[in-house]
N, C-alpha and C. Protein backbone atom coordinates (compact mmCIF):
# COMPACT_ATOMS: atom_id res chain seq x y z
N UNK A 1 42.42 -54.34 3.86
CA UNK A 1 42.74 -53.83 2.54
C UNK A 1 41.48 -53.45 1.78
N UNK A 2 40.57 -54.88 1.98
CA UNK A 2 39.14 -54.33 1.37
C UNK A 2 38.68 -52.92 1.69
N UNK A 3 38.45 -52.66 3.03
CA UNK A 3 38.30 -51.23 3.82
C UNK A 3 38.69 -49.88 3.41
N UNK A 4 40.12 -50.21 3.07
CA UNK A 4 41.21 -49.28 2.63
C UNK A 4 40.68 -48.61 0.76
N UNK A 5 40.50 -50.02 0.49
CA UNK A 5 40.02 -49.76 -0.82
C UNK A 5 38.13 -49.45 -1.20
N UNK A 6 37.68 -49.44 -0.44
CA UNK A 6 36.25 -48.78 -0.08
C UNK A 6 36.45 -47.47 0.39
N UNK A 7 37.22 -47.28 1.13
CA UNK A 7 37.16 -45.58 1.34
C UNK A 7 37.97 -44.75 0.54
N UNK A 8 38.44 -44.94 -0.02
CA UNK A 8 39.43 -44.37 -1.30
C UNK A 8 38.53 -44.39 -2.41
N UNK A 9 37.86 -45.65 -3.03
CA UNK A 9 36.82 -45.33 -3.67
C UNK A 9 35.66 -44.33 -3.54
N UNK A 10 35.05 -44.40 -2.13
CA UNK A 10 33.84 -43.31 -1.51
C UNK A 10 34.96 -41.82 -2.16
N UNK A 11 35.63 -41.61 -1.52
CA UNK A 11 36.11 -40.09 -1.34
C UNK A 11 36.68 -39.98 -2.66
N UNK A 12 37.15 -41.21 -3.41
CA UNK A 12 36.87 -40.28 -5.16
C UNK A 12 35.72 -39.85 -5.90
N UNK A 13 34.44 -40.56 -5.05
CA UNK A 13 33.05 -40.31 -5.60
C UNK A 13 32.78 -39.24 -4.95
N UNK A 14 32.71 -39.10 -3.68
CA UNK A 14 32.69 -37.72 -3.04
C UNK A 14 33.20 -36.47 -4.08
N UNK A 15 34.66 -36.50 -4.04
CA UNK A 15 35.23 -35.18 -4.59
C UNK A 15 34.82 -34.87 -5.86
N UNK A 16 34.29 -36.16 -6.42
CA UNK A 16 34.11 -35.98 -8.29
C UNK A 16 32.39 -35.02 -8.12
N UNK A 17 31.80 -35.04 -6.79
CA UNK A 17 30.69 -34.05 -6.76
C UNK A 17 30.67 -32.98 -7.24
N UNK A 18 29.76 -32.50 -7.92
CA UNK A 18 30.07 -30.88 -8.78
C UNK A 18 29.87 -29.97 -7.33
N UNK A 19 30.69 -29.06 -7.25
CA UNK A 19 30.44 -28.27 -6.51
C UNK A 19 29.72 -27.26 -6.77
N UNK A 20 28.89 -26.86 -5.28
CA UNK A 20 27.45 -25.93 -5.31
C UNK A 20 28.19 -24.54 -5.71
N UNK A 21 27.14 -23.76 -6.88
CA UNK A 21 27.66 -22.51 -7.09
C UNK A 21 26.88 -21.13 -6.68
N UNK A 22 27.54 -20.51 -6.42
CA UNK A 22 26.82 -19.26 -4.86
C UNK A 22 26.24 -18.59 -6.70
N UNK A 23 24.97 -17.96 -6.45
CA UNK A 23 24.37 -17.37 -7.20
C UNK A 23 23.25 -16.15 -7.06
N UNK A 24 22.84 -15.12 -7.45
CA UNK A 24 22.60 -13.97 -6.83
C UNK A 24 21.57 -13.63 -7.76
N UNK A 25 20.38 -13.30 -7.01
CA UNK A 25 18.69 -13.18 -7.70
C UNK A 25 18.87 -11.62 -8.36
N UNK A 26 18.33 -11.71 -9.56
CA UNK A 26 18.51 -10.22 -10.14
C UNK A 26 17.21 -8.83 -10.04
N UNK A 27 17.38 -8.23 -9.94
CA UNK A 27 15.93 -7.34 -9.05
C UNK A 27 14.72 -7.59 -10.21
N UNK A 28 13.94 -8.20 -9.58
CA UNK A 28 12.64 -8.29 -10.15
C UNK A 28 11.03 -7.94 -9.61
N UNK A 29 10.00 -7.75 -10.17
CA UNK A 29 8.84 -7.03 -9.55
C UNK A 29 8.45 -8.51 -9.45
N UNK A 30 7.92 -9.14 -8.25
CA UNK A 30 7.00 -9.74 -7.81
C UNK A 30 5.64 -9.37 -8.15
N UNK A 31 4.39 -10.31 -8.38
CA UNK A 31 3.25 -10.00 -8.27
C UNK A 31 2.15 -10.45 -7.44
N UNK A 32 1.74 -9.56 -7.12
CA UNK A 32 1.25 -10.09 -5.48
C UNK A 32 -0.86 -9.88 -6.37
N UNK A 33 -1.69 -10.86 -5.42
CA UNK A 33 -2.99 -10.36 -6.29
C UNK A 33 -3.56 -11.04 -4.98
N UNK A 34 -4.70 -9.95 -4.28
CA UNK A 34 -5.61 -10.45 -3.46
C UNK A 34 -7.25 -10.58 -3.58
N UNK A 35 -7.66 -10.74 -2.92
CA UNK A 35 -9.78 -11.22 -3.46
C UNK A 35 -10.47 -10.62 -2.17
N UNK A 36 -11.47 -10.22 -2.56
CA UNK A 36 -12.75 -10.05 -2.29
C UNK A 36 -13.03 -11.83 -1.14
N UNK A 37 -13.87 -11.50 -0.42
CA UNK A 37 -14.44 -12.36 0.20
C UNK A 37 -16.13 -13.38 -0.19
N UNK A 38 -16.68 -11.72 -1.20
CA UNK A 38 -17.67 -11.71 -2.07
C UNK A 38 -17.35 -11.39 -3.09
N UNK A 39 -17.96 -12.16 -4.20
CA UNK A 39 -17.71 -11.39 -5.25
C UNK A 39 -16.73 -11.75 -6.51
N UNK A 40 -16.06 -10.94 -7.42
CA UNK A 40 -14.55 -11.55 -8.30
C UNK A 40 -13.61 -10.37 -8.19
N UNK A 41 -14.27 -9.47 -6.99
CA UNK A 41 -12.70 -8.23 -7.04
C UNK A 41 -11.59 -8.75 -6.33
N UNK A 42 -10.44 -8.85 -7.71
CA UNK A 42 -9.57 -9.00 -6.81
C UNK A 42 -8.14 -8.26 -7.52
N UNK A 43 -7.87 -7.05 -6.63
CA UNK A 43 -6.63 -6.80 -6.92
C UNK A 43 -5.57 -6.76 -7.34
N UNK A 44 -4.41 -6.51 -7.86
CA UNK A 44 -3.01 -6.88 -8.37
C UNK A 44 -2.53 -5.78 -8.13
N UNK A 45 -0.96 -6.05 -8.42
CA UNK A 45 0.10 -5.31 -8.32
C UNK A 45 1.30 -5.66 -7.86
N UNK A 46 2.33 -5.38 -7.76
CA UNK A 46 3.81 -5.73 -7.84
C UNK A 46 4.64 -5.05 -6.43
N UNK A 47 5.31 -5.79 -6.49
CA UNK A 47 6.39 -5.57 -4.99
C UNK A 47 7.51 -5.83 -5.52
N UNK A 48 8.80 -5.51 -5.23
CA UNK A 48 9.80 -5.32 -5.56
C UNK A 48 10.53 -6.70 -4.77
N UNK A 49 11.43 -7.12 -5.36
CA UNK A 49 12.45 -8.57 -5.01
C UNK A 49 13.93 -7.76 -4.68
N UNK A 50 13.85 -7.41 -3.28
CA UNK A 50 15.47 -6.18 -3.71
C UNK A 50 16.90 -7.42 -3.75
N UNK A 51 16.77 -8.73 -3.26
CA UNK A 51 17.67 -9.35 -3.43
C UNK A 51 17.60 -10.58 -3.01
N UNK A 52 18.46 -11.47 -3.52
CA UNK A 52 18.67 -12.66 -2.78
C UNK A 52 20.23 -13.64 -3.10
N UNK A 53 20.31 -14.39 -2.45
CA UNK A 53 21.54 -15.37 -3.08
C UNK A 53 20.99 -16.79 -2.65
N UNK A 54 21.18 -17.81 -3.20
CA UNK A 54 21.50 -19.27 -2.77
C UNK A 54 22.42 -19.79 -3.65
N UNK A 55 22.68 -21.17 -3.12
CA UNK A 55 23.58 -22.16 -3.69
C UNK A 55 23.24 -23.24 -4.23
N UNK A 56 23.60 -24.27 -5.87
CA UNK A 56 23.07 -24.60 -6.48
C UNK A 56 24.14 -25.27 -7.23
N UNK A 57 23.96 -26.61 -7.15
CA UNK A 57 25.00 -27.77 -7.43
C UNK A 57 24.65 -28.54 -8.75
N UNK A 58 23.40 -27.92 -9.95
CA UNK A 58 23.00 -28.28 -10.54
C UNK A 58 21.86 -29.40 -10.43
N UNK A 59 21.74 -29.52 -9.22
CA UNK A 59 20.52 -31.05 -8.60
C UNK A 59 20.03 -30.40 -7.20
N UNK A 60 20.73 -29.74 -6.53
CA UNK A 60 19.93 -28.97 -5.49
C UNK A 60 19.99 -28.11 -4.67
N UNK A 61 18.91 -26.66 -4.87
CA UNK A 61 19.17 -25.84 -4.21
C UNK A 61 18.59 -25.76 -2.81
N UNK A 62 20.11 -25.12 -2.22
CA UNK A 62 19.66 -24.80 -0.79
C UNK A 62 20.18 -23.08 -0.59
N UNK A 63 20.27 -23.29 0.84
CA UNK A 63 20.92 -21.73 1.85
C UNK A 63 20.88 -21.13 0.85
N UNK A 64 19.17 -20.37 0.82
CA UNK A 64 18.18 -19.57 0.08
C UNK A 64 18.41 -18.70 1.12
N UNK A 65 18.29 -17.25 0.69
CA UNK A 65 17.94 -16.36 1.43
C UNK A 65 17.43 -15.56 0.21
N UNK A 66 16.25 -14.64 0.49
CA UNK A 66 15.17 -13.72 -0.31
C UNK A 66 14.98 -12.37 0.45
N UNK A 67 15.11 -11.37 0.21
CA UNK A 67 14.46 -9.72 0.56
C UNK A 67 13.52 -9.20 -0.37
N UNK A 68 12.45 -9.19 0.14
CA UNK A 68 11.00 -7.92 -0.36
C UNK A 68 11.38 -7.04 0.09
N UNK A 69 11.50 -5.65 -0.80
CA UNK A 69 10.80 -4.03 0.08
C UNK A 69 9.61 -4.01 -0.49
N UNK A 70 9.02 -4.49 0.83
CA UNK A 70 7.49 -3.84 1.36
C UNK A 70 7.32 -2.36 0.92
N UNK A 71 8.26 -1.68 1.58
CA UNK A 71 7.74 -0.13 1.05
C UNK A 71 7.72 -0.08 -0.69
N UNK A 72 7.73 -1.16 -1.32
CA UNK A 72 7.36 -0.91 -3.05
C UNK A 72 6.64 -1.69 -3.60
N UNK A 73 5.54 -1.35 -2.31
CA UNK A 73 4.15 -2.35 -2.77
C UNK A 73 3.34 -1.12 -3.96
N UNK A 74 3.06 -1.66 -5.15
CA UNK A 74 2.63 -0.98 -5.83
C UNK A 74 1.18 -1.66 -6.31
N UNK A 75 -0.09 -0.61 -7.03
CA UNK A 75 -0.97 -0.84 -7.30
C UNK A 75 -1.36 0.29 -8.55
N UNK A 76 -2.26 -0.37 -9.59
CA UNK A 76 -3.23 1.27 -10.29
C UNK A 76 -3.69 2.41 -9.21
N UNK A 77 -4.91 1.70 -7.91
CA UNK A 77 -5.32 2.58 -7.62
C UNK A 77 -4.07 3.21 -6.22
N UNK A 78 -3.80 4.53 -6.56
CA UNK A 78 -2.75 5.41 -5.40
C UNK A 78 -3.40 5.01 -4.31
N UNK A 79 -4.66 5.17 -3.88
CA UNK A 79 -4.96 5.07 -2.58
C UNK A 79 -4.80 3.55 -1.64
N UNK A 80 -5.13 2.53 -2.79
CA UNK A 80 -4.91 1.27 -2.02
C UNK A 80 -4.00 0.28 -1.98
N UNK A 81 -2.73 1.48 -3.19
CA UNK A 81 -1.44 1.13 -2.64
C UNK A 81 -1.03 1.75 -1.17
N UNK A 82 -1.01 2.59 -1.16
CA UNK A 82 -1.22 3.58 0.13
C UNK A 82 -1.68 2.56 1.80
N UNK A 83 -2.77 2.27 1.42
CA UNK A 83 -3.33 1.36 2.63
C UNK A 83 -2.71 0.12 2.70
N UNK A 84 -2.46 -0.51 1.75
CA UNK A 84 -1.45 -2.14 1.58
C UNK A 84 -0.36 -1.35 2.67
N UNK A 85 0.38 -0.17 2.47
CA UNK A 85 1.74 0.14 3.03
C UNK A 85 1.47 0.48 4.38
N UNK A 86 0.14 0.66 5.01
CA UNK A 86 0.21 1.58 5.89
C UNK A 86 -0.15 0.42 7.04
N UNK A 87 -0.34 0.81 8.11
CA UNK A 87 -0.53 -0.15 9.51
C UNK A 87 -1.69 -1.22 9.74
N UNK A 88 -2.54 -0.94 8.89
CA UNK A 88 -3.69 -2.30 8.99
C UNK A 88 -3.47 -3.30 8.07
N UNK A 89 -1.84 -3.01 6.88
CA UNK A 89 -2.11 -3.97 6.18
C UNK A 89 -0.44 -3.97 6.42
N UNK A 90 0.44 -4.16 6.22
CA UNK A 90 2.11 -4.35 5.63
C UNK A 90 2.73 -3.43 6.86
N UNK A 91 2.29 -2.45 6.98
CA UNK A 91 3.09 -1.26 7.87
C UNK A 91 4.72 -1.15 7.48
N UNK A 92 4.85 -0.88 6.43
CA UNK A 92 6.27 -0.76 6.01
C UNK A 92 7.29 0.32 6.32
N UNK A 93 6.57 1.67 7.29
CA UNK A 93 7.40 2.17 7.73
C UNK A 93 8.22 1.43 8.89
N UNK A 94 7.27 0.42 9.52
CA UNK A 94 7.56 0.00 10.50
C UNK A 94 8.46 -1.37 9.90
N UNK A 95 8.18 -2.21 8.98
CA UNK A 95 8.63 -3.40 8.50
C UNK A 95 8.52 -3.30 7.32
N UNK A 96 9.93 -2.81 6.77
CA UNK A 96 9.95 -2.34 5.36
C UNK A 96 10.63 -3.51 4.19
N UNK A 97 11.00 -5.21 5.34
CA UNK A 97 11.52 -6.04 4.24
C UNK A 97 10.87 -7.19 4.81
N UNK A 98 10.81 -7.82 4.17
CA UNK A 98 10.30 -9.19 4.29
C UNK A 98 11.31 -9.97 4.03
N UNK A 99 11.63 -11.21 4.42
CA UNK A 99 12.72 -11.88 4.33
C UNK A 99 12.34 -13.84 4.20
N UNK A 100 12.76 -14.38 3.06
CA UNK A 100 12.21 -15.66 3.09
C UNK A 100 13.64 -16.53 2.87
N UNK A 101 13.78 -17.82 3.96
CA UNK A 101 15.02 -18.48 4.30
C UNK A 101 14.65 -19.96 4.23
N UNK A 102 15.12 -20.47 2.72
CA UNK A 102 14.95 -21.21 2.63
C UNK A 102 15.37 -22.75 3.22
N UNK A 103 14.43 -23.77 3.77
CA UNK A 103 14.70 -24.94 4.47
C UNK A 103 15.32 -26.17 4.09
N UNK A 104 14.08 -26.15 2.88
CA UNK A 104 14.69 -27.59 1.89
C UNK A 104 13.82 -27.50 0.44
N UNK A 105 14.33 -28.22 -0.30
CA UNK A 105 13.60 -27.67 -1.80
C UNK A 105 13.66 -29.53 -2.25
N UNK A 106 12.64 -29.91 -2.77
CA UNK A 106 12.31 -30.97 -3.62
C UNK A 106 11.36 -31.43 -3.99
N UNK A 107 10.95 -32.12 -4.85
CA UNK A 107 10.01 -32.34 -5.55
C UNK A 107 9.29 -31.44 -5.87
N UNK A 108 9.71 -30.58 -6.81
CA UNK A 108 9.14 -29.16 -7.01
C UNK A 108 8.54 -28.52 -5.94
N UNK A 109 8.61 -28.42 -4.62
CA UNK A 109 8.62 -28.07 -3.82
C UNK A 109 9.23 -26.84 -3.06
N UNK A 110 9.02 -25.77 -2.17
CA UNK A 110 10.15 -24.86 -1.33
C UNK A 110 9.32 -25.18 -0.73
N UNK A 111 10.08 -25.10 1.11
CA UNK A 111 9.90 -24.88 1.86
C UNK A 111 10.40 -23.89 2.74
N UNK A 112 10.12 -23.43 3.45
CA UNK A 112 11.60 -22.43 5.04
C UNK A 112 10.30 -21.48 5.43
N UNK A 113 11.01 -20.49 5.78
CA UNK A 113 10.14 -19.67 6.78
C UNK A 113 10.58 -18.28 6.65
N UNK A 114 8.86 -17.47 6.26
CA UNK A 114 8.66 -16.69 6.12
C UNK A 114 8.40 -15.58 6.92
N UNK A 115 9.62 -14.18 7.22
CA UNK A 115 9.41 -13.11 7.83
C UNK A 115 8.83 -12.48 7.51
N UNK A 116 6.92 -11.99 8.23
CA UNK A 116 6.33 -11.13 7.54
C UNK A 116 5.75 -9.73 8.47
N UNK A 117 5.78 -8.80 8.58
CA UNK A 117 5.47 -7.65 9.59
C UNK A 117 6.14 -7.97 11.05
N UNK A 118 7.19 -8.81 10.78
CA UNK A 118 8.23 -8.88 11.86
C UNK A 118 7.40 -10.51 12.50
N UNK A 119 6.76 -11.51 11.88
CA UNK A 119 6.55 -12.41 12.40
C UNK A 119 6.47 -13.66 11.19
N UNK A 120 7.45 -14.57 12.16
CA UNK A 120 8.30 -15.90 11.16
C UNK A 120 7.39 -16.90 11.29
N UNK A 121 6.33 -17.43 9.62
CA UNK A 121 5.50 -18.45 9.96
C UNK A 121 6.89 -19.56 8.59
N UNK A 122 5.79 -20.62 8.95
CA UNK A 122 6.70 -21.97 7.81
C UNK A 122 6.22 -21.54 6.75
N UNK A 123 6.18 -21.71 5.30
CA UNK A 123 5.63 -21.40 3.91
C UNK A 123 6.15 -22.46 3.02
N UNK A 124 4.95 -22.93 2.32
CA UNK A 124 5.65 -23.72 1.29
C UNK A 124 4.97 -23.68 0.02
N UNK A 125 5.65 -23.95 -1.43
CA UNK A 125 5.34 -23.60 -2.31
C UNK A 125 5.76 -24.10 -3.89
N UNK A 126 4.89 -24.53 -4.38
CA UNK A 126 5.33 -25.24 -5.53
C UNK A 126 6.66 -24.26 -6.55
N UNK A 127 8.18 -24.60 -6.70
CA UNK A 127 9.03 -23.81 -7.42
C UNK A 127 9.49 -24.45 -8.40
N UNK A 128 9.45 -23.89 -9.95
CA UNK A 128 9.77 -24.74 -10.74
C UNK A 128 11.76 -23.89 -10.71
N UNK A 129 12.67 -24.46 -11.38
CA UNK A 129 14.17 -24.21 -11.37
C UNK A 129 14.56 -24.51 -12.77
N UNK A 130 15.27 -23.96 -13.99
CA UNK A 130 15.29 -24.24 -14.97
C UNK A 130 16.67 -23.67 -15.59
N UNK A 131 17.72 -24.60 -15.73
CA UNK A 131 18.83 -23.88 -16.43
C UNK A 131 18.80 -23.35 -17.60
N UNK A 132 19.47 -21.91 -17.83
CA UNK A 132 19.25 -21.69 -19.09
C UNK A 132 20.17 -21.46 -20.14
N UNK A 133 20.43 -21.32 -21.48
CA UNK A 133 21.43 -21.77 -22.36
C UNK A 133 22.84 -20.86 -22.22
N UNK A 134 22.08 -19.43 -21.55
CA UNK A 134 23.02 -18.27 -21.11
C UNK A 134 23.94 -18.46 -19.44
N UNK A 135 23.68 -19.79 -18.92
CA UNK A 135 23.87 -19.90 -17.68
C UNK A 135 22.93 -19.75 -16.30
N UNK A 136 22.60 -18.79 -16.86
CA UNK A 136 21.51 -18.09 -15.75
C UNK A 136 20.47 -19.11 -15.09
N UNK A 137 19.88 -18.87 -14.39
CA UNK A 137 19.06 -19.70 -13.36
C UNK A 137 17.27 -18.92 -13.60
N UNK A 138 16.41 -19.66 -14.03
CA UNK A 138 15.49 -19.48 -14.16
C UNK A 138 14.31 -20.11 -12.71
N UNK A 139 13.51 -18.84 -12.20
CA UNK A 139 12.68 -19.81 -11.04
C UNK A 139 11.52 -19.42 -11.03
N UNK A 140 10.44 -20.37 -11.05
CA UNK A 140 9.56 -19.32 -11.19
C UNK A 140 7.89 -20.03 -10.49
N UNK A 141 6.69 -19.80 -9.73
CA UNK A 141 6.59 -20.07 -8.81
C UNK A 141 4.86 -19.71 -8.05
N UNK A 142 4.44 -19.51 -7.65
CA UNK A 142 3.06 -19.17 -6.98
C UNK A 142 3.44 -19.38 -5.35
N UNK A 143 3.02 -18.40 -4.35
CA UNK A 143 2.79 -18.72 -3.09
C UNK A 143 1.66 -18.44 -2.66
N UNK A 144 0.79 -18.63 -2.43
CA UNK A 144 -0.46 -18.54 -1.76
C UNK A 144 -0.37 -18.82 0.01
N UNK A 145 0.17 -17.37 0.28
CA UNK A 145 0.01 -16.87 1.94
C UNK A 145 -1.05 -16.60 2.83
N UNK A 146 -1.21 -16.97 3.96
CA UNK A 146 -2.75 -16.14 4.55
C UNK A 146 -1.99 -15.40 5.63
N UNK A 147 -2.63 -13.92 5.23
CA UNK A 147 -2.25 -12.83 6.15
C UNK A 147 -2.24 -13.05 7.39
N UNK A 148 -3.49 -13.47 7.99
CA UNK A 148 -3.48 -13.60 8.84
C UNK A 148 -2.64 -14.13 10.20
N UNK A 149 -1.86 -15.08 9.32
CA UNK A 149 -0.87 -16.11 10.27
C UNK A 149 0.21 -14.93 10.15
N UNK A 150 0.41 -13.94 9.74
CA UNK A 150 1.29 -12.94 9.65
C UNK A 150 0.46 -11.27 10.61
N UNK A 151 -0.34 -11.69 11.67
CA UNK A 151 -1.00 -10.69 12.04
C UNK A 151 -1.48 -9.36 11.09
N UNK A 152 -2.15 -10.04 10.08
CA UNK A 152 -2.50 -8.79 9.06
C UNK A 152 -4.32 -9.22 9.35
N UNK A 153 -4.98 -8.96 10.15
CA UNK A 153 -6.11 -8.69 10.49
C UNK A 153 -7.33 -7.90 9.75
N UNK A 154 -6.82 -7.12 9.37
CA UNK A 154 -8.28 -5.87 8.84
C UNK A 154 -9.02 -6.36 7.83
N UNK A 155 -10.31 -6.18 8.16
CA UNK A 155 -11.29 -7.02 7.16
C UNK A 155 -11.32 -7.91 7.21
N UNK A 156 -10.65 -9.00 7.88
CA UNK A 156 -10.91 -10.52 7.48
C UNK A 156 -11.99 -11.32 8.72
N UNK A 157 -12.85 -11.88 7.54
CA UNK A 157 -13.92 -12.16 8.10
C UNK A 157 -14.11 -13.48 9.81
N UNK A 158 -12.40 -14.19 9.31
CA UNK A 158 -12.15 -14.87 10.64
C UNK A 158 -12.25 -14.24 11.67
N UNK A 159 -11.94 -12.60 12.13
CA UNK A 159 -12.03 -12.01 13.13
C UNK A 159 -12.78 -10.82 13.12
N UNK A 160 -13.61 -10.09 11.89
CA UNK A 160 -14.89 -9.16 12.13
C UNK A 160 -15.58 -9.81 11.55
N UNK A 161 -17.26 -9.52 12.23
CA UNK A 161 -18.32 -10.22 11.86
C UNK A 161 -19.13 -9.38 11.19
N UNK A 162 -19.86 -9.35 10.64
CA UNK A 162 -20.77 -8.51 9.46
C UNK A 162 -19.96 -7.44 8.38
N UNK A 163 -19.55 -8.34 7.87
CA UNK A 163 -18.19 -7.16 6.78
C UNK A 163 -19.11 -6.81 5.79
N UNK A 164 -19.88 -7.62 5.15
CA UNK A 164 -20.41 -8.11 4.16
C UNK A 164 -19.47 -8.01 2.97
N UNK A 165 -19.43 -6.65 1.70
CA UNK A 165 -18.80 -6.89 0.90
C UNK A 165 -17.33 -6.10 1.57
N UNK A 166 -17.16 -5.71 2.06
CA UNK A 166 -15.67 -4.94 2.66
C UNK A 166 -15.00 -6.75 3.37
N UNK A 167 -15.64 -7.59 3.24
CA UNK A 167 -14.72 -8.69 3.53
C UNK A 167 -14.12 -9.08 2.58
N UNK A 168 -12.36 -8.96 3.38
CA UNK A 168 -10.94 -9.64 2.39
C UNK A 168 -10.63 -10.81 2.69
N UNK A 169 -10.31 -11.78 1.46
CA UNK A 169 -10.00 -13.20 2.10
C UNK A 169 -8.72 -13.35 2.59
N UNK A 170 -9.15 -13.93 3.40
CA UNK A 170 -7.22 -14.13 4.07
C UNK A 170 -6.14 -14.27 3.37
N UNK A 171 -6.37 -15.35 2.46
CA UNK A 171 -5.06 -15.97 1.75
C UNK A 171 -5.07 -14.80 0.52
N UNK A 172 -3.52 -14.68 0.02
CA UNK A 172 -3.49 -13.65 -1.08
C UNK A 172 -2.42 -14.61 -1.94
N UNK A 173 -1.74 -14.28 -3.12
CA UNK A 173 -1.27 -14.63 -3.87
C UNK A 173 -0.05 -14.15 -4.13
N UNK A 174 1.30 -14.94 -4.20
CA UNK A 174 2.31 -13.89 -4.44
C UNK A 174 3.18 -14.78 -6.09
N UNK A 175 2.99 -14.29 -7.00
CA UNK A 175 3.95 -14.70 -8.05
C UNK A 175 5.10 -14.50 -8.33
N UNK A 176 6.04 -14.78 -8.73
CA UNK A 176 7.29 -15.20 -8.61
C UNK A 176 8.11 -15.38 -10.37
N UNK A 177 8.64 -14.66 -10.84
CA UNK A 177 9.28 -15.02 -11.94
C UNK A 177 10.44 -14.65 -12.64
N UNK A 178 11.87 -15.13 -12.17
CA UNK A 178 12.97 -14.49 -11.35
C UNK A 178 14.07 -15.14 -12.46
N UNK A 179 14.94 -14.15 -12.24
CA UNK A 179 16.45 -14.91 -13.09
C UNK A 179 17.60 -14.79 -12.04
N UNK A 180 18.58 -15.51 -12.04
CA UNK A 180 19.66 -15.63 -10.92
C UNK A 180 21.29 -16.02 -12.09
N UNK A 181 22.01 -15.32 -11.71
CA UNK A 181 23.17 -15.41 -11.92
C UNK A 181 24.65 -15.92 -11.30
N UNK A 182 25.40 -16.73 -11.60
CA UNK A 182 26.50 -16.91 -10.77
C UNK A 182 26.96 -15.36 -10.25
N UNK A 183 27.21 -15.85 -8.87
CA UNK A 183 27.76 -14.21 -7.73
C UNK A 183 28.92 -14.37 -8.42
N UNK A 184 29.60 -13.10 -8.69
CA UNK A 184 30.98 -12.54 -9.18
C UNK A 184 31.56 -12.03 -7.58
């Protein structure tokens, strides 16, 4: 009877769980900013967030899924938006989305794994999550990637030797500052 009345208790605590609500990232410009190897040049500019959804129970999000178009890597200067897009750096005719699938999220934490020029490394990254008075889902975030583990090679001084100032540092920066809505 004790038994009987332990599992009847569990599965009213169970069901009284808020259920997770499917929610859908609204298009936002990412900001991506890379460096010099020498020096304080370092780059900026924006990439496009074309979509995402996860699920979110008010205490924790999971089954994250994220899309970049690569092809809307943008910059001031035309030309070195141009080269970001082209085959020594992104090649976005060739790999025009990037895709990030999230693993597990806590302690201000993301984790999962990142599709980048068609190759899946782990990534992790401090995400803050913030409800807001309108409903909406506030996230917002820093990733600090190194190209390299994504076969993005050119210039980097791990694999050419005498760059001097034409050396790019591996790791680049991607910012993050996003609103999400319950999916209709």
């Amino acid at each position: 009877m004790k038994l009987l009345l332990a599992f009847l208790t569990f599965c009213t605590l169970a069901a009284a769980q808020p259920a997770a609500t499917s929610y859908q990232l609204l298009p936002a410009a990412l900001t991506w900013t890379g460096y010099a190897e020498v020096g304080t040049y370092a780059p900026s500019g924006t990439v496009q967030l074309r979509g995402g959804r996860f699920l979110y129970d008010g205490r924790t999000l999971r089954q994250a899924r994220l899309e970049v178009d690569m092809r809307t890597i943008a910059q001031e200067q035309a030309q070195l938006a141009e080269h970001l897009r082209g085959a020594d750096f992104f090649d976005v005719a060739k790999y025009p989305t990037a895709i990030f699938v999230l693993q597990q999220f806590g302690q201000g934490q993301a984790r999962g794994q990142l599709t980048l020029r068609g190759v899946t490394r782990p990534v992790q990254f401090p995400l803050t999550l913030e409800r807001r008075p309108d409903g909406r889902l506030h996230l917002r975030g820093t990733a600090t990637l190194d190209r390299t583990q994504f076969g993005i090679n050119h210039n980097s001084s791990s694999f050419f030797q005498n760059l001097g100032s034409y050396a790019i540092r591996n790791e680049f920066q991607l910012k993050f500052n996003v609103l999400a809505e319950a999916a209709k």
